[in-house]
C-alpha atoms as a PDB file:
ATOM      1  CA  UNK A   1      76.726  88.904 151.058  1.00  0.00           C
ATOM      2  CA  UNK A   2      77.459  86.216 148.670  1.00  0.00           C
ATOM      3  CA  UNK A   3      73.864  84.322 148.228  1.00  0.00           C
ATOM      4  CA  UNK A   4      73.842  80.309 149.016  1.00  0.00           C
ATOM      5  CA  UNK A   5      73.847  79.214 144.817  1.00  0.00           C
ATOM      6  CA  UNK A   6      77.299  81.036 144.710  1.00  0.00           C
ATOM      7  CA  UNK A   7      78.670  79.336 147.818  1.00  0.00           C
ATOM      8  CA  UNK A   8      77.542  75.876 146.471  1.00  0.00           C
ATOM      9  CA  UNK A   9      78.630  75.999 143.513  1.00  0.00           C
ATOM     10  CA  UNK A  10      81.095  73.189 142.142  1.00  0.00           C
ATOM     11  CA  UNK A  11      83.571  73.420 139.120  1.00  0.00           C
ATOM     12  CA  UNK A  12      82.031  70.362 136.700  1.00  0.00           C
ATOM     13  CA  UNK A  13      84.052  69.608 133.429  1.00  0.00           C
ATOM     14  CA  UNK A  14      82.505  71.048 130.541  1.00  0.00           C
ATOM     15  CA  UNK A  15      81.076  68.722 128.426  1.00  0.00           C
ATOM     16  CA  UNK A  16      83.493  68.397 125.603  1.00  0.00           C
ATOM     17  CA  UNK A  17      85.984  71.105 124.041  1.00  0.00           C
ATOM     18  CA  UNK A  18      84.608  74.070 122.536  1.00  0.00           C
ATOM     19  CA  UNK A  19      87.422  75.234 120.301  1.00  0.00           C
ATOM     20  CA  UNK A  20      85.173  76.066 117.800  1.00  0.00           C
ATOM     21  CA  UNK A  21      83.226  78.640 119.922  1.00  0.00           C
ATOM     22  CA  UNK A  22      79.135  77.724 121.613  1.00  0.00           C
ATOM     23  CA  UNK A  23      78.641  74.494 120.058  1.00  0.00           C
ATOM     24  CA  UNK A  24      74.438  75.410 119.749  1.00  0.00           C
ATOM     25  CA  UNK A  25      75.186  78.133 117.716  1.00  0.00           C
ATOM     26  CA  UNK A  26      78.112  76.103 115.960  1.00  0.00           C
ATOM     27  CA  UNK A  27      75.347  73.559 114.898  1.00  0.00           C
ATOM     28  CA  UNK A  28      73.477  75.564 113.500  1.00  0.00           C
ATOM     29  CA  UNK A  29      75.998  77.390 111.286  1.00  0.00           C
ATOM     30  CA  UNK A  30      75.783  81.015 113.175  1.00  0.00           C
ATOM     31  CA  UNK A  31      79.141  82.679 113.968  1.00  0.00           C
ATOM     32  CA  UNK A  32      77.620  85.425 115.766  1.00  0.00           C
ATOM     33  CA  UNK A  33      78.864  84.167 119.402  1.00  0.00           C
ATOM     34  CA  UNK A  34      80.466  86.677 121.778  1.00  0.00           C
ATOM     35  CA  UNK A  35      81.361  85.070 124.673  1.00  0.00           C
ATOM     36  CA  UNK A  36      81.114  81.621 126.302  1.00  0.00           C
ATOM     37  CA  UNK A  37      80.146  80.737 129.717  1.00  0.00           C
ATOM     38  CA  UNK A  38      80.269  77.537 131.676  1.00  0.00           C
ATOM     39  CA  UNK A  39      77.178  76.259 133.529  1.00  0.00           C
ATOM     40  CA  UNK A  40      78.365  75.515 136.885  1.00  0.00           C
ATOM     41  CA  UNK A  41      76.187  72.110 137.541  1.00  0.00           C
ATOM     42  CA  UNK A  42      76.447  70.293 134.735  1.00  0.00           C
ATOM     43  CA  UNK A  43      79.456  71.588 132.659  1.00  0.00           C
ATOM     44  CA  UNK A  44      77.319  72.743 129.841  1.00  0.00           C
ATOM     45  CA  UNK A  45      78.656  75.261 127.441  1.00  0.00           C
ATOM     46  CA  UNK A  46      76.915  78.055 125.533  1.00  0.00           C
ATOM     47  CA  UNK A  47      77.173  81.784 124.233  1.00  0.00           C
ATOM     48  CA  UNK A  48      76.004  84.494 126.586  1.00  0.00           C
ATOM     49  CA  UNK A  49      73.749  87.063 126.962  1.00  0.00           C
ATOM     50  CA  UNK A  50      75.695  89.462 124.650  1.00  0.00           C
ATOM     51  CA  UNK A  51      75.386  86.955 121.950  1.00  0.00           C
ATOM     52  CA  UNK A  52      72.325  87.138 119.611  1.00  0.00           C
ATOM     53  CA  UNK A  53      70.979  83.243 120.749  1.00  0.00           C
ATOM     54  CA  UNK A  54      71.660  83.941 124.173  1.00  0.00           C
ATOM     55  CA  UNK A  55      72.350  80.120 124.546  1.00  0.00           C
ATOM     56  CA  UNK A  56      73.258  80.216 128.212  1.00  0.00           C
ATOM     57  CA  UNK A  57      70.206  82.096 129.913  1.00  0.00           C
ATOM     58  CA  UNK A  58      68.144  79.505 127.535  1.00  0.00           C
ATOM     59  CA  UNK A  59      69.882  76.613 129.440  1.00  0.00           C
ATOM     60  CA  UNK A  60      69.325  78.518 132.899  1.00  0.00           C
ATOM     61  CA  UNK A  61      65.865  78.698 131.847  1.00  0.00           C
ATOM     62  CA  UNK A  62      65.316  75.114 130.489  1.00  0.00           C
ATOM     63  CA  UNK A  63      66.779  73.531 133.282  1.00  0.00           C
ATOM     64  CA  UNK A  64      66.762  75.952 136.329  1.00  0.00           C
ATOM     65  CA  UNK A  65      70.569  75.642 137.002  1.00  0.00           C
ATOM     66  CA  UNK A  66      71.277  79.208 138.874  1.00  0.00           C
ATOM     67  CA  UNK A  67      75.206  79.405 138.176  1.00  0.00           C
ATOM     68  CA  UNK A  68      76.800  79.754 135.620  1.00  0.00           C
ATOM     69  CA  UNK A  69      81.093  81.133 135.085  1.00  0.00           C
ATOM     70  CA  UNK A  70      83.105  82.849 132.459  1.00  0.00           C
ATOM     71  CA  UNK A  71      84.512  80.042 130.082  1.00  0.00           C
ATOM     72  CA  UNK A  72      86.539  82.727 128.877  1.00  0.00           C
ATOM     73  CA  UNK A  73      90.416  82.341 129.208  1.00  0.00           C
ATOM     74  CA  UNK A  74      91.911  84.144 132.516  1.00  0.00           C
ATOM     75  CA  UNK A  75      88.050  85.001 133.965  1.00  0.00           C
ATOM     76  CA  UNK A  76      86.691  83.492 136.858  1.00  0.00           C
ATOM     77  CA  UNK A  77      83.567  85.581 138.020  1.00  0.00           C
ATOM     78  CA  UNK A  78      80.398  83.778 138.522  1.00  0.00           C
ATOM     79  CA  UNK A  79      76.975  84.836 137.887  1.00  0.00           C
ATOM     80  CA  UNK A  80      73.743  83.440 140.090  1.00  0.00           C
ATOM     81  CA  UNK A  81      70.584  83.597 137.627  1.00  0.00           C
ATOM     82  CA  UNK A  82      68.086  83.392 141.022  1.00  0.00           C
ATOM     83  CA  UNK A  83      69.664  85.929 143.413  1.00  0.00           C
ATOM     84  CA  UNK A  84      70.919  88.497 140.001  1.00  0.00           C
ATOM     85  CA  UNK A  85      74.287  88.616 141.818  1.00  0.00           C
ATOM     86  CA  UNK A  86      77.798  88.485 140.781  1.00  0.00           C
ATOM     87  CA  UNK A  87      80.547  86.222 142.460  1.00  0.00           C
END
């Protein structure tokens, strides 16, 4: 069963563009990113958990948003931080 975070989660617009990969780990000159993922409250965009900064589990921590996407072209899945369970 798909928990309620995943059901209520809307599709913000990220932030800005993010051509140039996770903009935290842009600014501070690492290339080391692996993936980007798309934080499903607020549209904020950051590396995930496969990347050495771990930018996006940060954010979830920070500021408690559970869901967060793929920002990676032709994904969709979704990933509740709370619940640990895959959408």
């Amino acid at each position: 069963m798909i928990c309620q975070h995943l059901k209520d989660a809307t599709e913000p617009a990220p932030q800005s563009e993010y051509a140039a990969g996770c903009p935290q780990c842009h600014a501070a000159g690492d290339h080391d990113w692996v993936h980007l993922r798309l934080c499903l409250t607020c549209g904020y965009v950051a590396c995930c958990d496969s990347s050495p900064a771990r930018h996006m589990s940060a954010h979830h921590a920070a500021e408690g948003h559970p869901v967060m996407r793929s920002f990676e072209p032709g994904e969709t899945w979704r990933w509740c931080y709370d619940d640990e369970q895959l959408g």
